[in-house]
N, C-alpha and C. Protein backbone atom coordinates (compact mmCIF):
# COMPACT_ATOMS: atom_id res chain seq x y z
N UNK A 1 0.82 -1.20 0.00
CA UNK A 1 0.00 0.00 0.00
C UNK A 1 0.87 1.26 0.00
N UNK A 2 2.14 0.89 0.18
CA UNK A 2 2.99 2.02 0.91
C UNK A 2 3.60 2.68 -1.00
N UNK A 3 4.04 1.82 -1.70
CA UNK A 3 3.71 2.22 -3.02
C UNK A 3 3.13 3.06 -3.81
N UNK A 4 1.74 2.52 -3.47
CA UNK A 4 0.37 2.96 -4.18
C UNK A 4 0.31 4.69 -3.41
N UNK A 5 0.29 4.51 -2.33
CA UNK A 5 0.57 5.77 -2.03
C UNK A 5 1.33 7.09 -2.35
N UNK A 6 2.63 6.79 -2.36
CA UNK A 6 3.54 7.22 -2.97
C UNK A 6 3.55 8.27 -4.46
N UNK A 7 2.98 6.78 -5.14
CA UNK A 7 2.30 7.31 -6.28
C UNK A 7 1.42 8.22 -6.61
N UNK A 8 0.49 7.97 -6.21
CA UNK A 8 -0.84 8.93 -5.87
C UNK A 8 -0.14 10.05 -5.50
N UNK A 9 0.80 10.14 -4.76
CA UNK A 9 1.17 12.15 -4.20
C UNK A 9 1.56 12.60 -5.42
N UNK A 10 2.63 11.36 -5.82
CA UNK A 10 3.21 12.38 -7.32
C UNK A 10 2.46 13.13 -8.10
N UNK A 11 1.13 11.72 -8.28
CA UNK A 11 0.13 12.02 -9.32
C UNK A 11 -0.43 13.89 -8.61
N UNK A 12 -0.90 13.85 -7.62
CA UNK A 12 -1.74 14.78 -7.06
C UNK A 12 -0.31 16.28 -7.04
N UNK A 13 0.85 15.66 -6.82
CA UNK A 13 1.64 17.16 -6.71
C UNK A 13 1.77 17.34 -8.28
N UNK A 14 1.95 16.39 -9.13
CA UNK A 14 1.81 16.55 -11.02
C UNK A 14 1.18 17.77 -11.16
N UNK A 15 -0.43 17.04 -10.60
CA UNK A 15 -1.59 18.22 -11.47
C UNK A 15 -1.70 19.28 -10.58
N UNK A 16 -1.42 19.42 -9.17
CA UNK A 16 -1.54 20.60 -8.45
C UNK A 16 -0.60 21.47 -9.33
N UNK A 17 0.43 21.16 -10.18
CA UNK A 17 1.62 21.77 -10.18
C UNK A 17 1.27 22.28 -11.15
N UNK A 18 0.86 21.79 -13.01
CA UNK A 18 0.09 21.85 -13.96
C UNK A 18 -1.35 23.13 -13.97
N UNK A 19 -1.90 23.10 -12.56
CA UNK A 19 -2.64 23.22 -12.24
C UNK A 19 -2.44 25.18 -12.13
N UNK A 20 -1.37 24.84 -11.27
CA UNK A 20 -1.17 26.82 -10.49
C UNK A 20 -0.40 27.08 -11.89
N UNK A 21 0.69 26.40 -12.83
CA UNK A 21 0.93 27.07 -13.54
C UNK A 21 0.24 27.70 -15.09
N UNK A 22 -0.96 27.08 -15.18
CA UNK A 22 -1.87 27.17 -16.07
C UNK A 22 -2.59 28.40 -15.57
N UNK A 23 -2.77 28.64 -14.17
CA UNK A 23 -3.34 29.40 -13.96
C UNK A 23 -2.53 30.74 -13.67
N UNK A 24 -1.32 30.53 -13.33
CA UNK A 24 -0.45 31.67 -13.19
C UNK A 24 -0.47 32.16 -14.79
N UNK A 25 -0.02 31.64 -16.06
CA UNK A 25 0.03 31.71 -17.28
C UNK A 25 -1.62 32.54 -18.01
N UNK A 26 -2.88 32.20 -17.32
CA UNK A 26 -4.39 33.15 -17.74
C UNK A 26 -4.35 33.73 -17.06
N UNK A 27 -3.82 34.13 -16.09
CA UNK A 27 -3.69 35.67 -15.02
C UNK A 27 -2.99 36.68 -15.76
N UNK A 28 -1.12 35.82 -16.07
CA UNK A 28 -0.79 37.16 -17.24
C UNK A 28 -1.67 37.76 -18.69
N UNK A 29 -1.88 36.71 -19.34
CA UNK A 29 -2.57 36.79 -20.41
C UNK A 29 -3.87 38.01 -19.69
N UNK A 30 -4.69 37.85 -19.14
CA UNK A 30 -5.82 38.44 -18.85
C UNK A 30 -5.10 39.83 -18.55
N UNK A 31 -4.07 40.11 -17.81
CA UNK A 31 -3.70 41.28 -17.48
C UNK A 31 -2.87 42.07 -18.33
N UNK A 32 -2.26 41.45 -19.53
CA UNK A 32 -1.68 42.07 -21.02
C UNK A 32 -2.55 42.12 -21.43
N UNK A 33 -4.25 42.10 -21.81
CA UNK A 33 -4.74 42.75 -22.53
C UNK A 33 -4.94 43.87 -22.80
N UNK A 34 -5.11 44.99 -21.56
CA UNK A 34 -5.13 46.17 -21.88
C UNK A 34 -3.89 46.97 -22.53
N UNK A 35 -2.29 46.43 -22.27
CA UNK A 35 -1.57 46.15 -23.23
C UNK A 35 -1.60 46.09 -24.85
N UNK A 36 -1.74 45.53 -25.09
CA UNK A 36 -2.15 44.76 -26.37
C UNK A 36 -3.09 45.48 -27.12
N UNK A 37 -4.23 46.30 -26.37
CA UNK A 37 -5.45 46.93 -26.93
C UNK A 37 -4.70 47.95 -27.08
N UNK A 38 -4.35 48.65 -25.98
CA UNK A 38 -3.56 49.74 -26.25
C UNK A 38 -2.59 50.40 -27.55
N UNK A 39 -1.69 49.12 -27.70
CA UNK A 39 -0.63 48.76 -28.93
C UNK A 39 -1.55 48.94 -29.74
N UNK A 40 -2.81 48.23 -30.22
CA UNK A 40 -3.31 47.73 -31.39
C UNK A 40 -4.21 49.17 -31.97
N UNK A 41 -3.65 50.27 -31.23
CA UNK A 41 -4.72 51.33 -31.46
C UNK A 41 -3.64 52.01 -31.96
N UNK A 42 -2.38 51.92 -32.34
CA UNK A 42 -1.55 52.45 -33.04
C UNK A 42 -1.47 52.27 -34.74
N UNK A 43 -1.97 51.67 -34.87
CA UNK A 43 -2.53 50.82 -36.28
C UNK A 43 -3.70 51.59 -36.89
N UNK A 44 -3.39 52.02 -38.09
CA UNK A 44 -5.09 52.71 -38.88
C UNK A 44 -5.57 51.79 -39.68
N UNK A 45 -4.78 50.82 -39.79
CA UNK A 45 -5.79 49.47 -40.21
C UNK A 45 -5.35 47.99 -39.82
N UNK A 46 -6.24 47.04 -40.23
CA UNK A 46 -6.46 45.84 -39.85
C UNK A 46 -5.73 45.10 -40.83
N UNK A 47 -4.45 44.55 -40.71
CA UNK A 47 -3.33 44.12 -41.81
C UNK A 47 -4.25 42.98 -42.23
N UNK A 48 -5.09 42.10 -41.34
CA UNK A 48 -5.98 40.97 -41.73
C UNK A 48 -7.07 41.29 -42.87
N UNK A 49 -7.57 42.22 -42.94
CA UNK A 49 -8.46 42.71 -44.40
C UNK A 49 -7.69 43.04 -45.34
N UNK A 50 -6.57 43.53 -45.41
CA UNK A 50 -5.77 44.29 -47.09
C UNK A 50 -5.58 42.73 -48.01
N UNK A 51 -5.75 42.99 -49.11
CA UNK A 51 -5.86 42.44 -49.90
C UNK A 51 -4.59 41.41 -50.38
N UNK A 52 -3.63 42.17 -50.03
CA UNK A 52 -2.73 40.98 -50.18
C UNK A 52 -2.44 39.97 -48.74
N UNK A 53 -3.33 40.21 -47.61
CA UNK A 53 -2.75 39.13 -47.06
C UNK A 53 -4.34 37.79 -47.58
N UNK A 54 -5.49 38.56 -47.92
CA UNK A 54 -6.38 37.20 -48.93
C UNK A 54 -5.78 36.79 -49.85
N UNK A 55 -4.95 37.54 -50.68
CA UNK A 55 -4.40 36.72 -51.73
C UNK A 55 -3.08 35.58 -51.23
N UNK A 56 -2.61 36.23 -50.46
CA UNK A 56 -1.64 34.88 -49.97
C UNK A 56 -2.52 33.65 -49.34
N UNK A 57 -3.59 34.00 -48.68
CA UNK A 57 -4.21 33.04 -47.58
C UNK A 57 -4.86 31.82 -48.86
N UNK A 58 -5.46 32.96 -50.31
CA UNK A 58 -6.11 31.87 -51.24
C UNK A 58 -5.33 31.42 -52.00
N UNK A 59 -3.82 31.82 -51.76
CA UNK A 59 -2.91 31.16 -52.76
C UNK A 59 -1.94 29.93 -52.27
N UNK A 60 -1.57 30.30 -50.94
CA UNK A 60 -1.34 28.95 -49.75
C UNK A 60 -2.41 27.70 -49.72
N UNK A 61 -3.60 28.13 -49.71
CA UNK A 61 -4.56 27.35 -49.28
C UNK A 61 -4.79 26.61 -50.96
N UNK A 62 -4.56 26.99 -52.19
CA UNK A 62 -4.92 26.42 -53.20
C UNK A 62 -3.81 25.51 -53.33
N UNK A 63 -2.31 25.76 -52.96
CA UNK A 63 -1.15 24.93 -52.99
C UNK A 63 -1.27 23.72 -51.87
N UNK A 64 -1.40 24.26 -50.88
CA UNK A 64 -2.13 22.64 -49.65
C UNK A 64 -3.12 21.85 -50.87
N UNK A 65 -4.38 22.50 -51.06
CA UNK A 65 -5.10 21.55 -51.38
C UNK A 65 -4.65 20.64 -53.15
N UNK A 66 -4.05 21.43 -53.75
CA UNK A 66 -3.44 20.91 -54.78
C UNK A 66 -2.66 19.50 -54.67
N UNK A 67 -1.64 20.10 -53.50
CA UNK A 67 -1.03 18.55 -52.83
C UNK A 67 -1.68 17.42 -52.03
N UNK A 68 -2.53 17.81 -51.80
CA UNK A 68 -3.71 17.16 -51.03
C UNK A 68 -4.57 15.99 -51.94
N UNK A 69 -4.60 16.62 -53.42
CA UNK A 69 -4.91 15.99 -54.37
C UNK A 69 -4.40 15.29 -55.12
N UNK A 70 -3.09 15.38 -55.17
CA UNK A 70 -2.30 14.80 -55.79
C UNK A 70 -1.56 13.81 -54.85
N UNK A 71 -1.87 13.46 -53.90
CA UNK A 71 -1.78 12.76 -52.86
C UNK A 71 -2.29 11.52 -52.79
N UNK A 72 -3.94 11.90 -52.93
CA UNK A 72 -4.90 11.10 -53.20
C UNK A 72 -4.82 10.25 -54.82
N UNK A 73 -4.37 11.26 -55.54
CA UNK A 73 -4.37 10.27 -56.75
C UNK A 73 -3.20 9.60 -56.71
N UNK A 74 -2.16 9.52 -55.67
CA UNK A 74 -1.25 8.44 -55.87
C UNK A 74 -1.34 7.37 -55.26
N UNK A 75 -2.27 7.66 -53.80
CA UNK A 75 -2.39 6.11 -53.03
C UNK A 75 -3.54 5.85 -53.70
C-alpha cells in the first residue's frame, strides 16, 4: 500500500503543479490585454483585411489543397 501511495502524491503534486501554472500563465494573459489593446490602437488598419494578405491566404490554401490531391491520386 505504501507504493500505491507514494504514487498517488506524485500524481496529485503533477496536477496541483500543472494546475497553479496554467493558472499563473491566464492571469498574465488576462492582465496584457489592456496592453495589447492599447498597442493595437496604433494601427489605422487591420493588416488581416488588405488584400494581399487574402491573396496569400487563397494562394497557400490552393497549394495545400493541390497537394492534397495529388496525394490522393497516388495512393
Amino acid at each position: 500500500m505504501d507504493i500505491k501511495s507514494k504514487s498517488s502524491d506524485k500524481k496529485l503534486l503533477a496536477t496541483l503543479s500543472v494546475l497553479i501554472i496554467s493558472l499563473l500563465f491566464s492571469i498574465v494573459m488576462i492582465k496584457s490585454y489592456p496592453i495589447i489593446h492599447a498597442k493595437s490602437k496604433e494601427y489605422d488598419y487591420n493588416p488581416f483585411e488588405s488584400r494581399e494578405f487574402i491573396d496569400d491566404i487563397n494562394s497557400t490554401n490552393y497549394v495545400l489543397y493541390q497537394r492534397l490531391i495529388e496525394k490522393k491520386l497516388i495512393l
